[in-house]
N, C-alpha and C. Protein backbone atom coordinates (compact mmCIF):
# COMPACT_ATOMS: atom_id res chain seq x y z
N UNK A 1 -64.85 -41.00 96.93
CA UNK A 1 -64.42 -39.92 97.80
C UNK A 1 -63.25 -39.20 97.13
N UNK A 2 -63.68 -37.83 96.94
CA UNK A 2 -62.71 -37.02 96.57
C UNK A 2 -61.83 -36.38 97.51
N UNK A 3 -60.40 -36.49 98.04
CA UNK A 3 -59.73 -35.43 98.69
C UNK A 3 -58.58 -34.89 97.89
N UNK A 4 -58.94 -33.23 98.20
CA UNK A 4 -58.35 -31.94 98.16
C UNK A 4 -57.56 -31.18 98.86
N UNK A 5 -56.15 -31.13 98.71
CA UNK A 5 -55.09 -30.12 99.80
C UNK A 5 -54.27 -29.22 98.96
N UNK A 6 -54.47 -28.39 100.51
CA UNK A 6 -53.55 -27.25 99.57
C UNK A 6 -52.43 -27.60 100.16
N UNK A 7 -51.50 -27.50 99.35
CA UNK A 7 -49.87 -27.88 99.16
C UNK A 7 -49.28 -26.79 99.19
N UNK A 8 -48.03 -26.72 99.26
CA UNK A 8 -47.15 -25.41 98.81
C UNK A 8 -46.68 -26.07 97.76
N UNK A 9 -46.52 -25.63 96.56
CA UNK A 9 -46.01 -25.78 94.93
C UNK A 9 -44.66 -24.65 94.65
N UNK A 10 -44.18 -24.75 94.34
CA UNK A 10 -43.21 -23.67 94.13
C UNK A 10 -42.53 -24.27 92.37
N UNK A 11 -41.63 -23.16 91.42
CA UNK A 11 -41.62 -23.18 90.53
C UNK A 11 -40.50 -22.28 90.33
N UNK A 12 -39.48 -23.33 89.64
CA UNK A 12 -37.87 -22.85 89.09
C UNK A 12 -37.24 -23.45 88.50
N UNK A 13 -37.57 -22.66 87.37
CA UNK A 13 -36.88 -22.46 85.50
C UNK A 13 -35.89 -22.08 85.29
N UNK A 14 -35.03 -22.85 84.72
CA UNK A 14 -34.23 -22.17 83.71
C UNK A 14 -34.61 -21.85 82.33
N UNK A 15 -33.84 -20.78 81.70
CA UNK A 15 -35.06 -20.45 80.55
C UNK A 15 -33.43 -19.71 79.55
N UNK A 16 -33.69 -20.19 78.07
CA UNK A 16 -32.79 -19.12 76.86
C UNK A 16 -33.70 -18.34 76.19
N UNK A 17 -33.94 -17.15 75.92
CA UNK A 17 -34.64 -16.66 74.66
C UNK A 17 -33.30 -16.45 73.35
N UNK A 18 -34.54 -16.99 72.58
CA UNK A 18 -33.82 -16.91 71.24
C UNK A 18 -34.97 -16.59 70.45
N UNK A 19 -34.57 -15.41 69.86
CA UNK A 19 -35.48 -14.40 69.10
C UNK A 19 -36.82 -14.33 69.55
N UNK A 20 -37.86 -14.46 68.68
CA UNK A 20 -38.97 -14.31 69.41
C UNK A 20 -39.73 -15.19 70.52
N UNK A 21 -38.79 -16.48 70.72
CA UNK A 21 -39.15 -17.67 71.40
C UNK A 21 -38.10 -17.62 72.71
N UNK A 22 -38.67 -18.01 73.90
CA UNK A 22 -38.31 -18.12 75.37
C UNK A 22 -38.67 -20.05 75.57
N UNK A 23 -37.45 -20.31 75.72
CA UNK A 23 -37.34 -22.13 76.24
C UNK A 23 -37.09 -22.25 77.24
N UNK A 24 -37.79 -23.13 77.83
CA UNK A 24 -37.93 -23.07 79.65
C UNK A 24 -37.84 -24.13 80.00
N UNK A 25 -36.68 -24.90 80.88
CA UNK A 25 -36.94 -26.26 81.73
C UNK A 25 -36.84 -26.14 83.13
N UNK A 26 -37.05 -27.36 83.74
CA UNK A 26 -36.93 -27.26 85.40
C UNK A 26 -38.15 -27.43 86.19
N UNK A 27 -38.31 -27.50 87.31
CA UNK A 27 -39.53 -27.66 88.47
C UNK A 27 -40.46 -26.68 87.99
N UNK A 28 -41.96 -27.19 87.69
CA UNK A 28 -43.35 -26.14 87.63
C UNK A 28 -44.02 -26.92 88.04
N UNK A 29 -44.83 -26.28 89.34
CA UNK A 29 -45.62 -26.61 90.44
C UNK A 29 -44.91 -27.82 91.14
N UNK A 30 -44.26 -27.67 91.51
CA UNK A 30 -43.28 -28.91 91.96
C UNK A 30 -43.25 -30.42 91.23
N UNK A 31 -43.07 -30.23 90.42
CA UNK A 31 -43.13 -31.18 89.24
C UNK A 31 -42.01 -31.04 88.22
N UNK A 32 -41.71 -31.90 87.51
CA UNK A 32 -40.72 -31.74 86.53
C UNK A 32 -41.68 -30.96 85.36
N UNK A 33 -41.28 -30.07 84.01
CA UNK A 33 -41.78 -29.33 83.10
C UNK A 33 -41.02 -28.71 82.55
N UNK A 34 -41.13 -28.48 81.25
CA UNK A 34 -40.75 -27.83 80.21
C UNK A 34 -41.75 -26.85 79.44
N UNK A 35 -41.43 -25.53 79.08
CA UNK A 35 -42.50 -24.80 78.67
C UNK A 35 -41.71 -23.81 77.57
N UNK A 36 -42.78 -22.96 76.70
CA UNK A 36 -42.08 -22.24 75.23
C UNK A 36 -42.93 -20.78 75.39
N UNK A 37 -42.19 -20.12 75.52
CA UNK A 37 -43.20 -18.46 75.83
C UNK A 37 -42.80 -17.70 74.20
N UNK A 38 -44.39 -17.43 73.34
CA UNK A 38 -43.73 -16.87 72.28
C UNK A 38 -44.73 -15.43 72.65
N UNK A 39 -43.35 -14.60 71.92
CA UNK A 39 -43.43 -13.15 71.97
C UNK A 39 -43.98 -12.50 70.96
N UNK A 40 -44.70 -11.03 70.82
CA UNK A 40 -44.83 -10.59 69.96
C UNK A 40 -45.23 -8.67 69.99
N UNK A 41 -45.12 -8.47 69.03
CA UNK A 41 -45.41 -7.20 69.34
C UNK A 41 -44.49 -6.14 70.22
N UNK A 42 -43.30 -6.37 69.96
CA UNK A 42 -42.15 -5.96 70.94
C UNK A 42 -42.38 -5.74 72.23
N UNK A 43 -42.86 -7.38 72.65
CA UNK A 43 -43.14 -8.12 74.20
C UNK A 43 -44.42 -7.42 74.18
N UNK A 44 -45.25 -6.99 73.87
CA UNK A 44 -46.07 -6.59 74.20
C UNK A 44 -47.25 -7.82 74.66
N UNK A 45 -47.42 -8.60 73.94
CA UNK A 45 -48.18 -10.15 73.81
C UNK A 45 -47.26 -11.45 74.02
N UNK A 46 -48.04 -11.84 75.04
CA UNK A 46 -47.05 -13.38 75.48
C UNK A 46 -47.91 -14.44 75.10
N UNK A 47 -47.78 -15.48 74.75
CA UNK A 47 -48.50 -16.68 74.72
C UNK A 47 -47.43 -17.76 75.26
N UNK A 48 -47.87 -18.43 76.69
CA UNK A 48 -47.01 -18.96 76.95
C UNK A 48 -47.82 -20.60 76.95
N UNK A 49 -46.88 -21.59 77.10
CA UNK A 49 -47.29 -22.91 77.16
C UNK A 49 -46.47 -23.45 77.81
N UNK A 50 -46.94 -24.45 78.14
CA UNK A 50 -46.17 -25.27 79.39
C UNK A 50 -46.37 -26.45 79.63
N UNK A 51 -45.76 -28.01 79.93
CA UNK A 51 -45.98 -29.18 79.94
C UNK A 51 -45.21 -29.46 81.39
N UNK A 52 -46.33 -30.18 81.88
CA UNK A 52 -45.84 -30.68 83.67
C UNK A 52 -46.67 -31.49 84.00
N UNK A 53 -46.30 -32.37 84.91
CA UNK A 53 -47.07 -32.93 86.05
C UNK A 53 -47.49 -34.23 85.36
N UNK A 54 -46.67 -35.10 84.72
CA UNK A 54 -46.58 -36.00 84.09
C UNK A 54 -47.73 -36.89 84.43
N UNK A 55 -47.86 -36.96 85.58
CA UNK A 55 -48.71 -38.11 86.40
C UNK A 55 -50.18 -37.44 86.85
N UNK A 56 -50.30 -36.59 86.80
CA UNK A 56 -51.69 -36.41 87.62
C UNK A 56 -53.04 -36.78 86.91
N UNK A 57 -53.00 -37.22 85.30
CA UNK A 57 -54.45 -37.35 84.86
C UNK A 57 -53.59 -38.51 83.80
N UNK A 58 -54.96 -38.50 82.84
CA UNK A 58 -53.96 -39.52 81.99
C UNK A 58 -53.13 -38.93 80.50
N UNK A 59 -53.39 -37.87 80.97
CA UNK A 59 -52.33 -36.95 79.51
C UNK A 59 -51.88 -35.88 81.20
N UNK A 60 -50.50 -35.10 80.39
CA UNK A 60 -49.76 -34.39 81.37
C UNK A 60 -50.84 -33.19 81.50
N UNK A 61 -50.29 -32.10 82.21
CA UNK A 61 -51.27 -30.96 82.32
C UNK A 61 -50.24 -30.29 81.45
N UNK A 62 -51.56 -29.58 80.35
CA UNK A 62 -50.71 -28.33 79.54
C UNK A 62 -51.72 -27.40 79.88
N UNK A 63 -51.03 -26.37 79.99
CA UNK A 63 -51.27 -24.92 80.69
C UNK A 63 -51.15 -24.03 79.05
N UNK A 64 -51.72 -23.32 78.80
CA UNK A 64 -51.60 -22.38 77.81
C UNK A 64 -52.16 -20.95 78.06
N UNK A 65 -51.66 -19.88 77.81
CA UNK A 65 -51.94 -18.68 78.67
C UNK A 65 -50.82 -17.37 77.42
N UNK A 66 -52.43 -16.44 77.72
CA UNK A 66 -52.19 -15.06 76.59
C UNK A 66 -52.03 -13.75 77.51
N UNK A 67 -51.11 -13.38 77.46
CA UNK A 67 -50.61 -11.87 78.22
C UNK A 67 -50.72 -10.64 77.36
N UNK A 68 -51.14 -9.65 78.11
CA UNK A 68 -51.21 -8.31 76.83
C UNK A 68 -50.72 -7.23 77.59
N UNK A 69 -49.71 -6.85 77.57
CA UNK A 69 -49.61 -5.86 78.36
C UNK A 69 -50.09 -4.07 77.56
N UNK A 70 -51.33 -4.11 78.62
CA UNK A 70 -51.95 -3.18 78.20
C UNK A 70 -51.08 -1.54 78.99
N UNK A 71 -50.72 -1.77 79.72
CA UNK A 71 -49.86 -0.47 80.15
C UNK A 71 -48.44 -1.10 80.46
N UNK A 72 -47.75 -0.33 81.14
CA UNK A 72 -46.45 -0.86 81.35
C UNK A 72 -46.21 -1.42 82.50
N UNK A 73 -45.75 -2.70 82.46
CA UNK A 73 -45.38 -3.90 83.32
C UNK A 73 -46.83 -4.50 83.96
N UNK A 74 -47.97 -3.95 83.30
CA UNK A 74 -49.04 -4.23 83.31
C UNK A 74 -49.98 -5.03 82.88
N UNK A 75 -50.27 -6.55 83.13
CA UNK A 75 -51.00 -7.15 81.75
C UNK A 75 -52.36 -7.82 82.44
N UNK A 76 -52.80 -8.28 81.09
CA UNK A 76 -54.41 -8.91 81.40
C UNK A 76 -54.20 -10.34 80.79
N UNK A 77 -54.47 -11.07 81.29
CA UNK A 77 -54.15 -12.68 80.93
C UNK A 77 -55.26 -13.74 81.23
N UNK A 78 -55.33 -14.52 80.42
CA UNK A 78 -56.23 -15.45 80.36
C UNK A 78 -55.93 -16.82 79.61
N UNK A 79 -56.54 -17.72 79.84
CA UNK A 79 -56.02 -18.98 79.10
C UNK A 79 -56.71 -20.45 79.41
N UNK A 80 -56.21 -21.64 79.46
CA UNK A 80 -56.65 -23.03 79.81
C UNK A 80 -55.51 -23.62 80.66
N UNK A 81 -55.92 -24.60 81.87
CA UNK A 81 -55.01 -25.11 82.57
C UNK A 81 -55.42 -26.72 82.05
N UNK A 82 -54.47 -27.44 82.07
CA UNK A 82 -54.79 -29.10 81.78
C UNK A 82 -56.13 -29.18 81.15
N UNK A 83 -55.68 -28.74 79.95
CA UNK A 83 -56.41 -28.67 78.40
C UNK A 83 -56.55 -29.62 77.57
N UNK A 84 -55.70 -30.57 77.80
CA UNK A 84 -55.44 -31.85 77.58
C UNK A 84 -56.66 -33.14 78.18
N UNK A 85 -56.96 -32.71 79.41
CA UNK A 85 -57.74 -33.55 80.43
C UNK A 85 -59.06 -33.35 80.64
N UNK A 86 -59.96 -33.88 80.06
CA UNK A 86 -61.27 -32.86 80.12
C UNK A 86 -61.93 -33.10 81.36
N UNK A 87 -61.69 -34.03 81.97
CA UNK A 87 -62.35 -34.38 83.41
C UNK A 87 -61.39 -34.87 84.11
N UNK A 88 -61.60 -34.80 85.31
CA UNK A 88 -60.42 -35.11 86.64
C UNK A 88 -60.56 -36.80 86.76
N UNK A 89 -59.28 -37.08 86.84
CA UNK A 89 -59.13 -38.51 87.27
C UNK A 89 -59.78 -39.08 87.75
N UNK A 90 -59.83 -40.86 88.08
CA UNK A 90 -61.03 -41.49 89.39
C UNK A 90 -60.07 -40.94 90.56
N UNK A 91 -61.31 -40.57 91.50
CA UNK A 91 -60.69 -40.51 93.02
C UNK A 91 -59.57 -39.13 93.04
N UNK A 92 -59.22 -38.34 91.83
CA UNK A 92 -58.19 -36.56 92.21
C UNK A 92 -59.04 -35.69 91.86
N UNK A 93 -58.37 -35.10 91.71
CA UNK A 93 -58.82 -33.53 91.08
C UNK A 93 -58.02 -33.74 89.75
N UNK A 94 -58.57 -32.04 88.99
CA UNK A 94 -58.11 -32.39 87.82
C UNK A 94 -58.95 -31.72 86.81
N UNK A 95 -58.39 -32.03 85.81
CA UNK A 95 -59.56 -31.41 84.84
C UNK A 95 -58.68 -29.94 84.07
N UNK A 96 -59.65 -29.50 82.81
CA UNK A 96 -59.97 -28.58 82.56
C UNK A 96 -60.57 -27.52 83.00
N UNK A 97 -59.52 -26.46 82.77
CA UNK A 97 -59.95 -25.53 83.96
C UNK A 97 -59.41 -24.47 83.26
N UNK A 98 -60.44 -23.00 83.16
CA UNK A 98 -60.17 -21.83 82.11
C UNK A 98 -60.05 -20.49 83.25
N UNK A 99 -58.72 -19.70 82.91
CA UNK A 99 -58.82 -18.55 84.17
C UNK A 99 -58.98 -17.56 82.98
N UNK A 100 -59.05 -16.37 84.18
CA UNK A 100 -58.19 -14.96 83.22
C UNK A 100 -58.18 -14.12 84.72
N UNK A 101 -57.51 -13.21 84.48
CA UNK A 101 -56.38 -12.55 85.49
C UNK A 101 -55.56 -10.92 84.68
N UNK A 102 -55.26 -10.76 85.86
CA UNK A 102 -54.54 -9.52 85.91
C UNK A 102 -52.82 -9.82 86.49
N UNK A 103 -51.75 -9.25 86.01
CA UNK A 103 -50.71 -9.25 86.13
C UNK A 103 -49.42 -8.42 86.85
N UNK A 104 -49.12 -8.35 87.59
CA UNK A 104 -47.79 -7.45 87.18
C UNK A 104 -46.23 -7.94 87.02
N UNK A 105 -45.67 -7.52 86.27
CA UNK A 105 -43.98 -8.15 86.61
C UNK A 105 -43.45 -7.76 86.48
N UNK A 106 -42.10 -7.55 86.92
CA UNK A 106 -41.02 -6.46 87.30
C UNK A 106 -40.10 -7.56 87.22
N UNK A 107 -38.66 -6.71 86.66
CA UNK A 107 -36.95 -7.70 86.69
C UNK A 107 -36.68 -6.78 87.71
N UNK A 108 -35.42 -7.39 87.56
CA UNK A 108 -33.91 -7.03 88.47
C UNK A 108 -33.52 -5.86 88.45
N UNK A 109 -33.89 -4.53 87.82
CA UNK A 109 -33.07 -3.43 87.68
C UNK A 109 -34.75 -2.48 88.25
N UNK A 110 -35.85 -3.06 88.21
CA UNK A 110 -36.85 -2.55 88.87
C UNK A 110 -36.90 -2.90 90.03
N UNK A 111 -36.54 -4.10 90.29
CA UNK A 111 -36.08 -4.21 92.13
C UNK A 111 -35.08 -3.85 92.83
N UNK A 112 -34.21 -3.03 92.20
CA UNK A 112 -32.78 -2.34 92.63
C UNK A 112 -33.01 -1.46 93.03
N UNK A 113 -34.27 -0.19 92.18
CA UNK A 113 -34.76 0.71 92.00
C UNK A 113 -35.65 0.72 93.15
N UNK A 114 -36.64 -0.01 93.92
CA UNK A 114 -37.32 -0.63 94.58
C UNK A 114 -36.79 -0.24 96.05
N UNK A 115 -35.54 -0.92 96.23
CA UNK A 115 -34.53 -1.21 97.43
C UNK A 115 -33.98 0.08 97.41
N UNK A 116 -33.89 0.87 96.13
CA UNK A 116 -32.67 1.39 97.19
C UNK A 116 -33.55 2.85 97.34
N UNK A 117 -35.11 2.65 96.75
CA UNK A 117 -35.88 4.01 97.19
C UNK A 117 -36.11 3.73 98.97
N UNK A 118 -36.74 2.50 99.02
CA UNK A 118 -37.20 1.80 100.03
C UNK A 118 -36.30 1.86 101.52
N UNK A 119 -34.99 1.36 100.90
CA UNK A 119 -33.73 1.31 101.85
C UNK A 119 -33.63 2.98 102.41
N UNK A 120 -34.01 3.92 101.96
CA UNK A 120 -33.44 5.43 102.08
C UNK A 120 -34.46 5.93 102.59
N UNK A 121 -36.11 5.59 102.31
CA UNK A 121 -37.07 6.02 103.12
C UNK A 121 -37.61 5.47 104.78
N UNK A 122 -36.83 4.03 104.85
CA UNK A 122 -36.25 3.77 105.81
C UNK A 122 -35.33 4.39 106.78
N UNK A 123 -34.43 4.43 106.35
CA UNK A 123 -33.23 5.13 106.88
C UNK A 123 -33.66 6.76 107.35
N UNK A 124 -34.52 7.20 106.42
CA UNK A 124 -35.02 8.91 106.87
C UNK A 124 -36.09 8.36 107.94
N UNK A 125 -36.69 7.93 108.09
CA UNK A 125 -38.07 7.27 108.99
C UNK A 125 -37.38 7.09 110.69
N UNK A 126 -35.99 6.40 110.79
CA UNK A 126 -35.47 6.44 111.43
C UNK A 126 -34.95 7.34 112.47
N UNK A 127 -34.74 8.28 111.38
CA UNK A 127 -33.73 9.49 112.48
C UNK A 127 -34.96 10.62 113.30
C-alpha cells in the first residue's frame, strides 16, 4: 500500500554569488539542502542543482534544472527531480521524475515598482 499527501513544503535559502556561481544553504521543501546555481550568458541561462531530503529514498533527491530566459524576466525550464533514485522506495513515493515549465521572476526593485503603481491605482479607485 502506497500513501500519498499533499503537504505544505515551503523553502528558505540563504544564498552568496560569487562570479558566475550562486551557493545556496537552508530549508528546500522543508528539508535541510544545499544547492549551486551556475550562470551564463549574462544570466541569461541558469542551470541550477540542488541536494535535499536526505531521507526519502536511498540516495538524497538531486533536482537539476535549465532556465533560458527567452524574453525578459521570462524563462522556459526543464530538468530531472531525484535523478539519483530511479524508482520510489518500498511503501513512498519517489522516484525519478522529468518536468519542463515556464517561469517568471521578479526582485525587490520590481516589487516596489509593483506597489507603488498598485498602491496609487487603489487610492484613485477610491475617491
Amino acid at each position: 500500500e502506497v500513501t500519498t499527501t499533499d503537504t505544505f513544503r515551503f523553502t528558505f535559502q540563504f544564498a552568496k554569488r560569487i562570479s558566475l556561481a550562486t551557493f545556496r544553504f537552508g530549508i528546500k521543501e522543508s528539508t535541510g539542502g544545499v544547492g549551486v546555481d551556475l550562470h551564463f550568458l549574462k544570466d541569461r541561462i541558469r542551470i541550477e542543482n540542488d541536494i535535499f531530503d536526505m531521507q526519502a529514498n536511498v540516495w538524497p533527491r538531486y533536482k537539476v534544472a535549465a532556465a533560458w530566459e527567452f524574453f525578459q524576466r521570462i524563462y522556459i525550464l526543464g530538468g530531472v527531480d531525484d535523478a539519483l533514485n530511479s524508482r520510489p522506495k518500498e511503501g513512498g513515493s519517489g522516484g525519478r521524475d522529468y518536468f519542463i515549465g515556464a517561469q517568471v521572476r521578479f526582485n525587490d526593485e520590481d516589487l516596489k515598482s509593483m506597489l507603488l503603481f498598485g498602491g496609487s491605482a487603489i487610492s484613485g479607485a477610491s475617491k
